[in-house]
PDB file of N, CA and C in Angstrom:
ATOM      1  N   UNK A   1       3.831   1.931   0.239  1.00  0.00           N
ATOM      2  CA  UNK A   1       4.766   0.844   0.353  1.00  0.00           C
ATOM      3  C   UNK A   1       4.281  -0.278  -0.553  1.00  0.00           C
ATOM      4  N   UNK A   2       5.296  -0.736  -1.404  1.00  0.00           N
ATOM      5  CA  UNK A   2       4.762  -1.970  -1.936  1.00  0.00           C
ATOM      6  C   UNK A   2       6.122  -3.525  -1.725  1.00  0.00           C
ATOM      7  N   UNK A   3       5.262  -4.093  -0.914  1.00  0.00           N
ATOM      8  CA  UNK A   3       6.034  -5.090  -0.705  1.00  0.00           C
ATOM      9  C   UNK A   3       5.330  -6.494  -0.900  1.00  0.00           C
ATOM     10  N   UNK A   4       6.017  -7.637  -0.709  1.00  0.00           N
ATOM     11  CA  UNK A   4       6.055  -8.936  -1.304  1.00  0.00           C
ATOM     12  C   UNK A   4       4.926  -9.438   0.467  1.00  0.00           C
ATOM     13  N   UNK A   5       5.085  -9.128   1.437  1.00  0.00           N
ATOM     14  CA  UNK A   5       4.486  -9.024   3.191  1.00  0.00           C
ATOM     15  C   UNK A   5       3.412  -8.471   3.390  1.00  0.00           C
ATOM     16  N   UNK A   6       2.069  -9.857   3.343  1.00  0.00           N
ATOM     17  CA  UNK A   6       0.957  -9.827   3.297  1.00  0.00           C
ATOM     18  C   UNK A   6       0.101  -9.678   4.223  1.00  0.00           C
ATOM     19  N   UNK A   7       0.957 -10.364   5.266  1.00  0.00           N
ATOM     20  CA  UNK A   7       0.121 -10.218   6.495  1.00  0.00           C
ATOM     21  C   UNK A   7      -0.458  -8.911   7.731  1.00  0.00           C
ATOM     22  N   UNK A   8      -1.226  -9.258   8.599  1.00  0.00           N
ATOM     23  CA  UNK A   8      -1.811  -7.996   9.049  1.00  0.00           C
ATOM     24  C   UNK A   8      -0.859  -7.383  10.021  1.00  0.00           C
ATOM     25  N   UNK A   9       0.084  -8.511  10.571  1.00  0.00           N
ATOM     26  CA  UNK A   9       1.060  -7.454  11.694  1.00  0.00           C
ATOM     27  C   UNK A   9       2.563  -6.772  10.479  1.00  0.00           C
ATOM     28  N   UNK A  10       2.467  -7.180   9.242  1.00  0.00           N
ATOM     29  CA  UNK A  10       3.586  -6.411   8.393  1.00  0.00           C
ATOM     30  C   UNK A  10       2.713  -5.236   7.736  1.00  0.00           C
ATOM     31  N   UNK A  11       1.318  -5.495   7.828  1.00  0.00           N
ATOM     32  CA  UNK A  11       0.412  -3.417   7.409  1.00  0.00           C
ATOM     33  C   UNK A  11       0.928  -3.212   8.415  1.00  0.00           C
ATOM     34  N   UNK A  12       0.546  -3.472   9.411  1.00  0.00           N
ATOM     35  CA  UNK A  12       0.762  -2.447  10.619  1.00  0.00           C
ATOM     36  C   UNK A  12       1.397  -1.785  10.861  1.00  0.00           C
ATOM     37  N   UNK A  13       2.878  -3.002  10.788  1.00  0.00           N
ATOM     38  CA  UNK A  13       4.127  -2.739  11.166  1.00  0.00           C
ATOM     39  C   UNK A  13       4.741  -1.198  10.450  1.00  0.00           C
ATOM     40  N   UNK A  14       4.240  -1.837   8.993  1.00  0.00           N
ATOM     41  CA  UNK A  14       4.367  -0.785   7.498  1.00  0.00           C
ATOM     42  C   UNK A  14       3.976   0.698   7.948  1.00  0.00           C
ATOM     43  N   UNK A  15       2.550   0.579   8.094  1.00  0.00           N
ATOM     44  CA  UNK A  15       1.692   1.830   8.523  1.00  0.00           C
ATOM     45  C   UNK A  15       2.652   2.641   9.958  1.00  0.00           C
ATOM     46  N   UNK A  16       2.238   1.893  10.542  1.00  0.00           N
ATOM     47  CA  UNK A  16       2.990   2.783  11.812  1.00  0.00           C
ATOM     48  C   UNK A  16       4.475   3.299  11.874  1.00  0.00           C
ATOM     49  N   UNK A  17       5.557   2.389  10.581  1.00  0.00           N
ATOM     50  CA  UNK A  17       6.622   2.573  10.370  1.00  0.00           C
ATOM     51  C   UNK A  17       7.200   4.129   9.469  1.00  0.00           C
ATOM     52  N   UNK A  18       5.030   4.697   9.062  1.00  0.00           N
ATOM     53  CA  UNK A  18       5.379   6.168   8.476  1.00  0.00           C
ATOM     54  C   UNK A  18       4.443   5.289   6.797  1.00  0.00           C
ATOM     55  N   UNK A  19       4.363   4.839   6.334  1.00  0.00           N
ATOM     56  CA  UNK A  19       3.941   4.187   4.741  1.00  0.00           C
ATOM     57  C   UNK A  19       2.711   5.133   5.093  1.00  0.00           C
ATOM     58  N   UNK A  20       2.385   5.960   4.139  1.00  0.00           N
ATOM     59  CA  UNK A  20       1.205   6.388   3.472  1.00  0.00           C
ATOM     60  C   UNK A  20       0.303   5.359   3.057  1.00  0.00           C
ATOM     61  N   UNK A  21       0.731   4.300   2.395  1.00  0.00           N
ATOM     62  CA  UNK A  21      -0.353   3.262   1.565  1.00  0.00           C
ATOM     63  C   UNK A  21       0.587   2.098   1.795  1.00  0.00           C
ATOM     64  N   UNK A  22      -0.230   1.376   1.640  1.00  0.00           N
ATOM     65  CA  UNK A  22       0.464  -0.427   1.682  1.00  0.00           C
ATOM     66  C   UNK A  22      -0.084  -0.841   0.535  1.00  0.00           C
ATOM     67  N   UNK A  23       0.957  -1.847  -0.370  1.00  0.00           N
ATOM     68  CA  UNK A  23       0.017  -2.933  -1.336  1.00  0.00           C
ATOM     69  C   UNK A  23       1.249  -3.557  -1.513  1.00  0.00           C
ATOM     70  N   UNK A  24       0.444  -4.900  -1.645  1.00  0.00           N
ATOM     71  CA  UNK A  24       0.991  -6.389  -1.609  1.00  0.00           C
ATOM     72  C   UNK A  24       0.897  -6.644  -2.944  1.00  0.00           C
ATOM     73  N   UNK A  25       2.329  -7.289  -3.087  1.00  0.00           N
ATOM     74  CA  UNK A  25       2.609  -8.248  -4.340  1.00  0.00           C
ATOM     75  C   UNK A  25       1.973  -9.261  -4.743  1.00  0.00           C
ATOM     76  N   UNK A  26       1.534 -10.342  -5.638  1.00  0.00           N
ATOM     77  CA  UNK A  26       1.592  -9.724  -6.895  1.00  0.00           C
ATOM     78  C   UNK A  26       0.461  -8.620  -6.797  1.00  0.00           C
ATOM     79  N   UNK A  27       0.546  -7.667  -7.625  1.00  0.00           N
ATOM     80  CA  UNK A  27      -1.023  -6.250  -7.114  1.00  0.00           C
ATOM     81  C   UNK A  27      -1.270  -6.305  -8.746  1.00  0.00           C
ATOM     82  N   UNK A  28      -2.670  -6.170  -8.622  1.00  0.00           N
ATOM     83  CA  UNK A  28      -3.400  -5.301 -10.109  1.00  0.00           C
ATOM     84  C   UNK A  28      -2.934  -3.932 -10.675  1.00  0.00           C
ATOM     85  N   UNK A  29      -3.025  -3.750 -11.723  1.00  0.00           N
ATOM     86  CA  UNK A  29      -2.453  -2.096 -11.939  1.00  0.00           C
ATOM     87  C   UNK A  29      -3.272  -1.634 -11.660  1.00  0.00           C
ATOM     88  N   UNK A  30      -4.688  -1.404 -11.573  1.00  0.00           N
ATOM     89  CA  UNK A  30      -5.938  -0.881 -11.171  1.00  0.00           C
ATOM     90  C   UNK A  30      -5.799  -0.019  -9.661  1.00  0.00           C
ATOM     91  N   UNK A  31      -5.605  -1.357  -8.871  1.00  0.00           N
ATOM     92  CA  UNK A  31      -5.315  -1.398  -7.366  1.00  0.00           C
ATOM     93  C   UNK A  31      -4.070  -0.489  -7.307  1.00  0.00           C
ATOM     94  N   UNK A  32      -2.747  -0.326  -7.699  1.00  0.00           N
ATOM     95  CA  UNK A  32      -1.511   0.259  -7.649  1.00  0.00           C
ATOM     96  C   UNK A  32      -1.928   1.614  -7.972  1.00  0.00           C
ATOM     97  N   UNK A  33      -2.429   1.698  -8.996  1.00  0.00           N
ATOM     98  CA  UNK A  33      -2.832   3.546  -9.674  1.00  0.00           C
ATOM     99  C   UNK A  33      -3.790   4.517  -8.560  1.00  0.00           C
ATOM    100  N   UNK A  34      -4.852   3.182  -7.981  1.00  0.00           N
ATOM    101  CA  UNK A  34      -5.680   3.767  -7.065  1.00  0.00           C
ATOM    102  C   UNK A  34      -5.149   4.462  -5.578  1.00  0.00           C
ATOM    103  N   UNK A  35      -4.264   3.284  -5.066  1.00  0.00           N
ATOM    104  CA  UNK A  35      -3.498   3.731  -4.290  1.00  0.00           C
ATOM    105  C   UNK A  35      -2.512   4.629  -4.605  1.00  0.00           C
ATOM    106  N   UNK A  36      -1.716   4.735  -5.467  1.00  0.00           N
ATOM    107  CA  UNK A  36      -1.154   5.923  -5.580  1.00  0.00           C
ATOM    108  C   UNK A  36      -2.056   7.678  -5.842  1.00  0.00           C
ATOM    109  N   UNK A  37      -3.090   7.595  -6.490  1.00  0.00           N
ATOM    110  CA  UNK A  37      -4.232   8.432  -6.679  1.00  0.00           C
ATOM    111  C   UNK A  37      -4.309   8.786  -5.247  1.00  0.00           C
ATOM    112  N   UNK A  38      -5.037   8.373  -3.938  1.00  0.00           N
ATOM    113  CA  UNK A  38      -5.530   8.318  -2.915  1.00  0.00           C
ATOM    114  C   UNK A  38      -4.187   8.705  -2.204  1.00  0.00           C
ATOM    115  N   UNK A  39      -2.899   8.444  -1.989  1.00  0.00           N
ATOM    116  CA  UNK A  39      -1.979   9.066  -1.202  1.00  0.00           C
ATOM    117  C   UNK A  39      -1.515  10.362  -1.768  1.00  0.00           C
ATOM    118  N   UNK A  40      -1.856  10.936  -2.701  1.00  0.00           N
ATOM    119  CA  UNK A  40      -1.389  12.052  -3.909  1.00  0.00           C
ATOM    120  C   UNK A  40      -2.406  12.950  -3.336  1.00  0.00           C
ATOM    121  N   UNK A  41      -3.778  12.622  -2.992  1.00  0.00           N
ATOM    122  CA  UNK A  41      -4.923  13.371  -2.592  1.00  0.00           C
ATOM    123  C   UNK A  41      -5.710  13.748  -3.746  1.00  0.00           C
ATOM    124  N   UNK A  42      -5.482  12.927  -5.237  1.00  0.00           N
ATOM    125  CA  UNK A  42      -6.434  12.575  -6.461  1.00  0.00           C
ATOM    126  C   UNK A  42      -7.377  11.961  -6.875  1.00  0.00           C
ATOM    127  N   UNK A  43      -8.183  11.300  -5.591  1.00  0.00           N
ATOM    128  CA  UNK A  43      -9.541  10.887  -5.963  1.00  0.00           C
ATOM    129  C   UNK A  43      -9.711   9.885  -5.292  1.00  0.00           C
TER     130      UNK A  43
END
């Protein structure tokens, strides 16, 4: 999930709503590639 909703009860909400990964806006491309890597099961 990538949304603009930083706070810890909107992960949650996110996570438990089914999201594989959470990341918050504005994000690094670093951070975005990693998380996508890690829900893919690539490293």
């Amino acid at each position: 999930m990538l949304t603009g909703q930083a706070w810890r009860e909107d992960v949650m909400r996110g996570l438990a709503g089914g999201a594989d990964g959470y990341i918050t806006k504005p994000f690094d491309r670093d951070v975005l590639l990693t998380g996508i890597r890690a829900v893919l099961g690539l490293g």
